[in-house]
Protein backbone atom coordinates (compact mmCIF):
# COMPACT_ATOMS: atom_id res chain seq x y z
CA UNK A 1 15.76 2.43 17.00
CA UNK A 2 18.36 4.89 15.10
CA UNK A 3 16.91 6.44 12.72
CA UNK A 4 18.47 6.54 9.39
CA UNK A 5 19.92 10.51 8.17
CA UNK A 6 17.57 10.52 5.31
CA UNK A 7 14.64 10.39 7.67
CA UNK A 8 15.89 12.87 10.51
CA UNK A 9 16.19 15.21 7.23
CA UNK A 10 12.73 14.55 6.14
CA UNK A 11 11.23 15.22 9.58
CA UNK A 12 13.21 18.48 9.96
CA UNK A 13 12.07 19.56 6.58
CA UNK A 14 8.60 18.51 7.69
CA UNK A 15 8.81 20.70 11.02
CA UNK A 16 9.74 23.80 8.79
CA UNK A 17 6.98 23.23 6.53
CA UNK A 18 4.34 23.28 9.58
CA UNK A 19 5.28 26.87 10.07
CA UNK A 20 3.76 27.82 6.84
CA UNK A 21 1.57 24.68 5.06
CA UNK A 22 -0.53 23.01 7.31
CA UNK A 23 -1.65 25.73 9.99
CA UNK A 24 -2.78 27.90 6.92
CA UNK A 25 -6.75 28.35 7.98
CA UNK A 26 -8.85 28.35 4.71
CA UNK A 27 -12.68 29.19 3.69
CA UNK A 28 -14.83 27.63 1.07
CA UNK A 29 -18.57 27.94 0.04
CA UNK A 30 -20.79 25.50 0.73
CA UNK A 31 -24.56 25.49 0.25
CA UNK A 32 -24.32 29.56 1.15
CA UNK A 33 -22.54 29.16 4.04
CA UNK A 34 -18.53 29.00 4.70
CA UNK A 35 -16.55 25.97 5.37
CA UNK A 36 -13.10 26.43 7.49
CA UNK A 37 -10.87 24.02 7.29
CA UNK A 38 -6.91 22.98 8.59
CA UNK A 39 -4.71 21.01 6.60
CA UNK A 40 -1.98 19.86 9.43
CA UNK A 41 -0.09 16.47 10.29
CA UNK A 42 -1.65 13.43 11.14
CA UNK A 43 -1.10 12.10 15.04
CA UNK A 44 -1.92 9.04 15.98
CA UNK A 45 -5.20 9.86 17.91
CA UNK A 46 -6.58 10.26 14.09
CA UNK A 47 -6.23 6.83 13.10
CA UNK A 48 -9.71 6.22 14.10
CA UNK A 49 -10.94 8.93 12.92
CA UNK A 50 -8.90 8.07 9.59
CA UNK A 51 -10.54 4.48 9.56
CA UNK A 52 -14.41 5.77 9.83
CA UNK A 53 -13.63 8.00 7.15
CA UNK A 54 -12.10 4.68 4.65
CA UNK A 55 -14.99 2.50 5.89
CA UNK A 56 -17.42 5.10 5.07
CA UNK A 57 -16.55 4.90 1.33
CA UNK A 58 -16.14 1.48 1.17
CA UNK A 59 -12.04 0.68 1.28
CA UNK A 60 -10.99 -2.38 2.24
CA UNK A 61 -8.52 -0.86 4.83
CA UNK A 62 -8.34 -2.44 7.84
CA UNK A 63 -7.30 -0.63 11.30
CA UNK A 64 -4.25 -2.98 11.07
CA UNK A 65 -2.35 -1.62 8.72
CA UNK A 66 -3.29 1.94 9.32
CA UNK A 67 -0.85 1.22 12.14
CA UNK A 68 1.11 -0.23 9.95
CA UNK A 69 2.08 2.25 8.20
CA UNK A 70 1.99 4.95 10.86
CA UNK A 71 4.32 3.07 13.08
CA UNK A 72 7.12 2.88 9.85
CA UNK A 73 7.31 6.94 9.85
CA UNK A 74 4.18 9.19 10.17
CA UNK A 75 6.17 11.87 9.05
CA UNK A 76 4.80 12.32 5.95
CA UNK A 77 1.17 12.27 6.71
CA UNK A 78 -1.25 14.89 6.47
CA UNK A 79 -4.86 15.15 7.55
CA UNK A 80 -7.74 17.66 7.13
CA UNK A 81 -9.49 19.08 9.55
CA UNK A 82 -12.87 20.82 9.55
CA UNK A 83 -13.17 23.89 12.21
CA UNK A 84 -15.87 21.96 13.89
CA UNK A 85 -12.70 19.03 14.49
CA UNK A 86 -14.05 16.71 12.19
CA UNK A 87 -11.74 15.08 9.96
CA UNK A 88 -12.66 15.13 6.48
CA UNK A 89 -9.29 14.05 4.41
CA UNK A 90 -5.84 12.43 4.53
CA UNK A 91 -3.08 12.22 2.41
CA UNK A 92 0.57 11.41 2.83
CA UNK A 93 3.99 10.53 1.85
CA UNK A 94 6.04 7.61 2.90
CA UNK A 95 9.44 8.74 2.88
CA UNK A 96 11.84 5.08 1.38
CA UNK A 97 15.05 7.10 0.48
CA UNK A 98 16.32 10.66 -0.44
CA UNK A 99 15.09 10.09 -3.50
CA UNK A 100 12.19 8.57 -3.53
CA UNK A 101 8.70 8.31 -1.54
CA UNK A 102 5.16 6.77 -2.09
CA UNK A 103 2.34 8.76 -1.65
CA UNK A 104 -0.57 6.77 -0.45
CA UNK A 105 -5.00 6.88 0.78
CA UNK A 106 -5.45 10.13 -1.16
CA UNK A 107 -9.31 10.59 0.56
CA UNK A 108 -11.81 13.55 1.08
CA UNK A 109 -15.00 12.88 2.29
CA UNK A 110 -17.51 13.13 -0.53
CA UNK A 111 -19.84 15.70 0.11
CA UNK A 112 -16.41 17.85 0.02
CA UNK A 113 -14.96 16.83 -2.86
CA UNK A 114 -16.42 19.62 -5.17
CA UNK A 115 -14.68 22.29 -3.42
CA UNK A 116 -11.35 22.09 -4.58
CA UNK A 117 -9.89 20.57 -1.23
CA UNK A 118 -8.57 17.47 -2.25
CA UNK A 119 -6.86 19.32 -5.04
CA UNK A 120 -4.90 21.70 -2.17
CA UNK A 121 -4.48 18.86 0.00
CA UNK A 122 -2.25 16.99 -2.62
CA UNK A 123 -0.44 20.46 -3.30
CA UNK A 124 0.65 20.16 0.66
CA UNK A 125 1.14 16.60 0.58
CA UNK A 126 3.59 16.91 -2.75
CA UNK A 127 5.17 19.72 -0.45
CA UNK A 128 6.38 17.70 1.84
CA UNK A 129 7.41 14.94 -0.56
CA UNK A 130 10.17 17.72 -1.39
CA UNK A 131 12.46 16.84 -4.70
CA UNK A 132 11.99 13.15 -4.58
CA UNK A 133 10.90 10.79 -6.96
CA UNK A 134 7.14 10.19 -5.76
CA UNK A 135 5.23 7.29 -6.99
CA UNK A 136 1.40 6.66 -6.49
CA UNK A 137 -1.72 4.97 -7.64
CA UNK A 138 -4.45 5.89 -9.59
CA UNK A 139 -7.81 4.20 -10.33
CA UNK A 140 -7.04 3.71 -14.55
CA UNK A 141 -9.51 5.46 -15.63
CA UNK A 142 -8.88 8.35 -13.61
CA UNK A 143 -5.26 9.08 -14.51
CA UNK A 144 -5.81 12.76 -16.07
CA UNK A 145 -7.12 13.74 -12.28
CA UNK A 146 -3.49 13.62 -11.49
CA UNK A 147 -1.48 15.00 -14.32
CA UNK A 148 -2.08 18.53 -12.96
CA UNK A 149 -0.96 17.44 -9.86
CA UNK A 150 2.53 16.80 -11.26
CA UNK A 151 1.98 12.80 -11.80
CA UNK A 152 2.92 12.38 -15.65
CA UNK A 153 4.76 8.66 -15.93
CA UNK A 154 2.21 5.80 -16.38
CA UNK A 155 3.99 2.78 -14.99
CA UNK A 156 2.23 -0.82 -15.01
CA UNK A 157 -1.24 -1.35 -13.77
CA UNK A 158 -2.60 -4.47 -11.02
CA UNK A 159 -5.91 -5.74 -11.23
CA UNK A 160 -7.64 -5.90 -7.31
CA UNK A 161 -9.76 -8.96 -7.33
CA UNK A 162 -11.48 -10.76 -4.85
CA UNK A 163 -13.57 -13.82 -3.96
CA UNK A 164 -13.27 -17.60 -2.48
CA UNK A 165 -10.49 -19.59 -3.21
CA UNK A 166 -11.18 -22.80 -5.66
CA UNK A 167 -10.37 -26.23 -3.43
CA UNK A 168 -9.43 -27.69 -6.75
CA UNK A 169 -6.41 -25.44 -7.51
CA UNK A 170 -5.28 -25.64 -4.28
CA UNK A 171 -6.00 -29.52 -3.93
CA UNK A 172 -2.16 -30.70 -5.55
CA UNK A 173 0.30 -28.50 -3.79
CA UNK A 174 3.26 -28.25 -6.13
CA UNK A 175 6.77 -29.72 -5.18
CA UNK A 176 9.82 -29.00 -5.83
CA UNK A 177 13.87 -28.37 -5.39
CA UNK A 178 12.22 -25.95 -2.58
CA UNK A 179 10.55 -26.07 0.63
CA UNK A 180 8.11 -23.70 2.24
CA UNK A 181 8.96 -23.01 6.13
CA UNK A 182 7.21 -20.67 8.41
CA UNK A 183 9.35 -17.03 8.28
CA UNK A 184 9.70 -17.45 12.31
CA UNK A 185 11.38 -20.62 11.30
CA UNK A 186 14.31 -18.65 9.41
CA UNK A 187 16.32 -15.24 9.86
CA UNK A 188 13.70 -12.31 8.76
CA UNK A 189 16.80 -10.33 7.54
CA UNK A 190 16.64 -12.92 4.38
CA UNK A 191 13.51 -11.98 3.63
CA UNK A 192 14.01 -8.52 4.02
CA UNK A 193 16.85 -8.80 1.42
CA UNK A 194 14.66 -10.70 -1.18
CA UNK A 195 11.77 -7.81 -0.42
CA UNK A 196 14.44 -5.38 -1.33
CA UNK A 197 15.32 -7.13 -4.75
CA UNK A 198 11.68 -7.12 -5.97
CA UNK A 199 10.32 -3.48 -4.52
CA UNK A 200 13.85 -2.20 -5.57
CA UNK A 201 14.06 0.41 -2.53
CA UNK A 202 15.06 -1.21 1.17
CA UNK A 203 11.54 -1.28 3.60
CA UNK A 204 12.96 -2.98 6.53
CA UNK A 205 10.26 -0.97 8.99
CA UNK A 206 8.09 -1.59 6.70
CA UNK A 207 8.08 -5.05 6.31
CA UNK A 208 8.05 -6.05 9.56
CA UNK A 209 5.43 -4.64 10.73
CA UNK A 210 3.36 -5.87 7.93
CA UNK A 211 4.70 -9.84 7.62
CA UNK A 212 5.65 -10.28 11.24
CA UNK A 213 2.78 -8.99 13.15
CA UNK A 214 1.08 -11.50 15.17
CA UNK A 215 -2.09 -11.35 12.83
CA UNK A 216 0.01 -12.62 9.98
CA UNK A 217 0.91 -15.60 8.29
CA UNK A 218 3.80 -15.68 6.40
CA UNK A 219 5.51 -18.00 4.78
CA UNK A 220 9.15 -18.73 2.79
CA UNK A 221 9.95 -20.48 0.09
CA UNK A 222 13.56 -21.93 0.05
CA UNK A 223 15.71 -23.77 -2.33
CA UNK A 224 19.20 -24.52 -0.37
CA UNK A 225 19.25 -22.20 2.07
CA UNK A 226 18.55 -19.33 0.20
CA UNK A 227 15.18 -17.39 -0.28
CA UNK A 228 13.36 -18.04 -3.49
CA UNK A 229 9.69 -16.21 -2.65
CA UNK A 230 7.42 -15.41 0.15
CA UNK A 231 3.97 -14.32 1.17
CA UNK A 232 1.70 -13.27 3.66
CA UNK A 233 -1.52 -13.61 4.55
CA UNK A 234 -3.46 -11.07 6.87
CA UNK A 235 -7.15 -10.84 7.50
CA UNK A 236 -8.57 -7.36 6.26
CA UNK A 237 -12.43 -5.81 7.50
CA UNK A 238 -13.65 -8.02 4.33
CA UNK A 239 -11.84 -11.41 3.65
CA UNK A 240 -8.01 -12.35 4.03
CA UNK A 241 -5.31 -10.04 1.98
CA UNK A 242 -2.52 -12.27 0.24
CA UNK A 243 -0.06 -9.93 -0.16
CA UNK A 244 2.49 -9.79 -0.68
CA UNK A 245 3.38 -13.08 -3.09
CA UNK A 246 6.76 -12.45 -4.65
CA UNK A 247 8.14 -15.72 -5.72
CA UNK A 248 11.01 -16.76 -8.45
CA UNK A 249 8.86 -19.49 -11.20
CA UNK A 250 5.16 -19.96 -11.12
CA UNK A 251 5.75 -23.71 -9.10
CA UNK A 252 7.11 -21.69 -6.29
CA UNK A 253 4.28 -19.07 -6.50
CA UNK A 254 1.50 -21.66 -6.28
CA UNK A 255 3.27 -23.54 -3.47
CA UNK A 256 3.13 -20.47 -1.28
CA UNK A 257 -0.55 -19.73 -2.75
CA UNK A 258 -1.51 -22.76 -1.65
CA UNK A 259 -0.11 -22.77 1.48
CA UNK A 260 -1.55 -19.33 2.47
CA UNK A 261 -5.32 -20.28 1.10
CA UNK A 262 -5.12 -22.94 3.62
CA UNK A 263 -5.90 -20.39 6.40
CA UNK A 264 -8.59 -19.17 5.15
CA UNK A 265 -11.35 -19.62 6.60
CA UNK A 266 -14.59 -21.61 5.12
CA UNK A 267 -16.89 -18.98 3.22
CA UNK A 268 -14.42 -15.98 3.88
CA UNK A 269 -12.57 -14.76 0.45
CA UNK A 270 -9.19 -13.96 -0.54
CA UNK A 271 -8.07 -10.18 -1.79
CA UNK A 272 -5.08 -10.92 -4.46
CA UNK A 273 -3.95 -8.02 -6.09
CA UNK A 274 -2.08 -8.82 -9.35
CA UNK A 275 -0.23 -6.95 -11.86
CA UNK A 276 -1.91 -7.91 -15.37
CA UNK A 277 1.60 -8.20 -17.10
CA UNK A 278 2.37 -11.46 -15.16
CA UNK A 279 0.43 -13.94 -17.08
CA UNK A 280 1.18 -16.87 -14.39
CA UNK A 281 -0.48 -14.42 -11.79
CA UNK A 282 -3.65 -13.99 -14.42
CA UNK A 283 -3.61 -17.39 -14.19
CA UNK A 284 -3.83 -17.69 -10.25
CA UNK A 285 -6.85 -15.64 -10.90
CA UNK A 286 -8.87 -17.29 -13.69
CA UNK A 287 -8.08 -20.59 -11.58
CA UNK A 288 -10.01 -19.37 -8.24
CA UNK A 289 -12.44 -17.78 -10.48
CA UNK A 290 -11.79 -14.16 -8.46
CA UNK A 291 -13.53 -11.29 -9.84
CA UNK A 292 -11.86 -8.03 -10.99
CA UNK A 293 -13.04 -5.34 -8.60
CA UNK A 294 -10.98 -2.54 -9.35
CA UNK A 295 -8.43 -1.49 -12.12
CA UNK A 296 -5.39 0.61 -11.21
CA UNK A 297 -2.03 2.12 -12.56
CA UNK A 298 1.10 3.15 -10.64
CA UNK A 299 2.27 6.57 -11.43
CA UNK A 300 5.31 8.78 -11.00
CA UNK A 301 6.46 12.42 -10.63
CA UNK A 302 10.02 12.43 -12.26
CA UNK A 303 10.56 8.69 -13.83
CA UNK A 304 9.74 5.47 -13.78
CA UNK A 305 11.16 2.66 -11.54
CA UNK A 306 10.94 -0.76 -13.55
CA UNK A 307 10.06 -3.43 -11.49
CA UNK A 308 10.19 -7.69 -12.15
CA UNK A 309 6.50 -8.28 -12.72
CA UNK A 310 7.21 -11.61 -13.71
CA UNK A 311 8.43 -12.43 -9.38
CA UNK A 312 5.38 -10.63 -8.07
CA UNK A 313 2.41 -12.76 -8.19
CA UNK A 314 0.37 -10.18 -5.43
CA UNK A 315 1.35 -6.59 -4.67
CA UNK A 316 2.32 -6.20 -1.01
CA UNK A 317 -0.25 -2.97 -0.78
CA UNK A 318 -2.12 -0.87 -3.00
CA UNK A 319 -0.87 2.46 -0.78
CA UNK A 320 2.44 3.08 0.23
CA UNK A 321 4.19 1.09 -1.94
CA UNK A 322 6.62 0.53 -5.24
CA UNK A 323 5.50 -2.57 -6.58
């Protein structure tokens, strides 16, 4: 695959930047005695390493889309290593234009976090993210953490719920001027386009990994040819993610709701991850009777990049991502 200028000058500003960021060696006190640690690019071999460390506090993150997201540019990620080789934190940058990149799983491991190293490992990470316009998310309530950081522009803020779908809203599928096909049953490229329109930056790489992997289930709404919504469902270490659900009217949004629930397994639950400003999505989640596990708000460095809430029923991550 060719890869676009942008990201041959992001990797080349990424290899200069190793000769002076991430092989810097530091010390820290802990408990009377020093800590050494390295912060330095991620390789693939850490995934697993990267996973234990998510499972161990509890994220929903599944090994799946760790590869994911590695396999659309790994450029931009950064680990930390303690001298004894165990990794301890991870943060990163995915590079989406010249101008503008999502920084994404912003982790130390907890009995480390009161030494200042997540703090220095953002400071890298925002390094390599260069001049560009870098966008983020931050638990609500937790918003000043990043401020210092450079993160100053609120944006809107998506509710992660979770829990088993209702049978009764999904009983009546809605119908329409539309149909709902399998995406294997149409070009992807159309998709891609209408993903573009809603996340406002181009993720082919991205996107393809994530709807057409063989785990997935993803679906298209159409209404004469042309793509009116889509989702995909993916199972996750606890339950089935629906995201993304982008769709263009509320009917549409349900169809493919509907249509996705139906794979979900008896007793397993659904994670739908909604922005609260879409009141038809609210209403997706009062319906199935989900609870509200987490509040969060997108951020950004330099300025804000408005987004349709009212076409984006479920976020298609919670890392990574624009909208």
């Amino acid at each position: 695959m060719t890869l676009q200028p942008w990201v041959l000058r992001f990797q080349n500003c990424l290899l200069f930047s190793q000769k002076w960021i991430y092989r810097s060696v530091r010390s820290l006190s802990e408990s009377r005695k020093d800590i050494r640690y390295e912060i330095r690019p991620m390789k693939r071999t850490d995934l697993p390493s990267l996973y234990a460390l998510l499972a161990e506090n509890k994220w929903n993150m599944e090994m799946s889309y760790l590869e994911c997201v590695f396999n659309t540019d790994p450029s931009g990620f950064l680990v930390v290593d303690k001298d004894d080789g165990e990794l301890i934190g991870h943060s990163g940058f995915l590079a989406h234009s010249d101008t503008i990149a999502s920084a994404g799983m912003n982790i130390i491991k907890e009995k480390y976090r009161h030494l200042g190293v997540g703090k220095q490992m953002c400071r890298e990470a925002m390094k390599v993210m260069g001049d560009r316009n870098g966008t983020g998310n931050s638990v609500s309530n937790r918003f000043t953490f990043y401020i210092p950081l450079g993160w100053k522009i609120g944006s809107y803020t998506f509710h992660f719920n979770q829990g088993p779908v209702n049978p009764e809203f999904i009983a009546n599928v809605p119908k329409g001027d539309f149909e709902v096909v399998s995406a294997f049953e149409i070009e992807f490229n159309d998709v891609i386009a209408y993903d573009s329109e809603i996340h406002t930056v181009p993720r082919p790489i991205y996107i393809s990994n994530w709807a057409k992997h063989q785990i997935a289930n993803t679906y298209v709404a159409l209404k004469s040819g042309r793509v009116v919504g889509y989702g995909v469902l993916r199972p996750s270490d606890v339950g089935y993610k629906m995201q993304p659900l982008y769709a263009d009217d509320p009917k549409i949004a349900k169809a493919l709701f509907c249509t996705l629930a139906s794979h979900i397994p008896a007793g397993q639950v659904v994670n739908f991850t909604h922005p609260v400003g879409n009141e038809q999505a609210n209403a997706f989640v009062v319906g199935n009777k989900l609870t509200s596990l987490l509040s969060m708000t997108r951020v950004y460095t330099k300025w804000n990049i408005p987004v349709d809430i009212k076409r984006v029923y479920s976020l298609s991550t919670t890392e990574y991502g624009i909208i």
